[in-house]
Protein backbone atom coordinates (compact mmCIF):
# COMPACT_ATOMS: atom_id res chain seq x y z
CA UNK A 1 8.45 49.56 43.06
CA UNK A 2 8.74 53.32 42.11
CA UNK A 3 6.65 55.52 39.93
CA UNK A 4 4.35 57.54 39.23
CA UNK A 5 0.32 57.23 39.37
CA UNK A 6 -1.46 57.69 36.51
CA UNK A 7 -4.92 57.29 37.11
CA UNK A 8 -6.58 56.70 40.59
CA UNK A 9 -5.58 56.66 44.65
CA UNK A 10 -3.37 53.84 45.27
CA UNK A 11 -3.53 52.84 49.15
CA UNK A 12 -2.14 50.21 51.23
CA UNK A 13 -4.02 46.54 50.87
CA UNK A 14 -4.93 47.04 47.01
CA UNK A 15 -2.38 44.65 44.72
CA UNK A 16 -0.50 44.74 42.00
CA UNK A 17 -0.88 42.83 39.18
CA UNK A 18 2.79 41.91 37.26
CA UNK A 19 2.25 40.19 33.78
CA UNK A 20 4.78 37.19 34.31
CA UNK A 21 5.06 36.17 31.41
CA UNK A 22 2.34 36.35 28.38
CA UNK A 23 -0.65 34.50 30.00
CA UNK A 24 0.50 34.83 33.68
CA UNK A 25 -0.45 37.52 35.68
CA UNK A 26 1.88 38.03 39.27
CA UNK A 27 -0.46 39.60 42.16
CA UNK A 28 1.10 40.95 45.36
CA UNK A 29 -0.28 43.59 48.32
CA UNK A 30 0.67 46.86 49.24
CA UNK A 31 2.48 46.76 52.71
CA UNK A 32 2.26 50.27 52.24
CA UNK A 33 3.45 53.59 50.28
CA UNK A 34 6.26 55.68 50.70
CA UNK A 35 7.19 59.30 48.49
CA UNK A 36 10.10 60.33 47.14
CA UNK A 37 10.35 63.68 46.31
CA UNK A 38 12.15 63.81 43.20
CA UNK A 39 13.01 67.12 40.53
CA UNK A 40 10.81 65.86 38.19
CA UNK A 41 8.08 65.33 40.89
CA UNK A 42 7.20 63.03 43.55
CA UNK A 43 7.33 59.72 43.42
CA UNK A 44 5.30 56.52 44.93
CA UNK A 45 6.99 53.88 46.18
CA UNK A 46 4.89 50.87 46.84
CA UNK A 47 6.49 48.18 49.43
CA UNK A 48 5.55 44.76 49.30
CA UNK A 49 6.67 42.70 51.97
CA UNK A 50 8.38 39.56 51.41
CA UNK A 51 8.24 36.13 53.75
CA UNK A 52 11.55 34.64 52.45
CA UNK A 53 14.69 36.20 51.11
CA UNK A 54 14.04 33.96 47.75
CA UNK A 55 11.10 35.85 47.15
CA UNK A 56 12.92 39.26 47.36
CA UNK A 57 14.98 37.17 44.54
CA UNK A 58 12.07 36.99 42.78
CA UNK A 59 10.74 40.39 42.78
CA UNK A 60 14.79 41.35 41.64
CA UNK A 61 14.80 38.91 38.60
CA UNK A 62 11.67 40.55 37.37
CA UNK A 63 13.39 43.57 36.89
CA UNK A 64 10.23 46.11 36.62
CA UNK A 65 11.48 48.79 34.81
CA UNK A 66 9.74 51.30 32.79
CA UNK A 67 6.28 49.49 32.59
CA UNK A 68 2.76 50.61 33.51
CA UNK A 69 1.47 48.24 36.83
CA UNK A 70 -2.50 47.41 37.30
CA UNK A 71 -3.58 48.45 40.51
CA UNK A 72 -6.43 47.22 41.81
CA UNK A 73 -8.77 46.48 45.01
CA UNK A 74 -8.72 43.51 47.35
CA UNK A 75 -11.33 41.22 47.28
């Protein structure tokens, strides 16, 4: 996922939180953070790493686009 940060430090370890769909919330770690620097500014890539090439599926079909992400810290 690429973007920009808002509010806050984002680091590796903290999660993401997706809303799914109304009522369901998706949660998945940082693997860690890349930067692409960009015209318009830079901009934070966060990686998640995925186990199985379905769940790469997954993350595609969501299609994050254009939406503010929570970030917050591991438990």
């Amino acid at each position: 996922m690429a973007g920009f940060v808002i509010e806050g430090e984002v680091t590796a370890g903290m999660l993401v939180r997706l809303p799914f769909k109304e009522k369901v919330m998706m949660t998945a770690a940082i693997d860690h953070i890349q930067f692409v620097r960009r015209p318009d500014g830079d901009v934070v890539c966060l990686c998640i790493r995925c186990a199985t090439p379905e769940e790469v599926t997954l993350w595609e079909a969501l299609k994050i686009k254009d939406r503010t992400v929570e970030i917050i810290k591991a438990v």
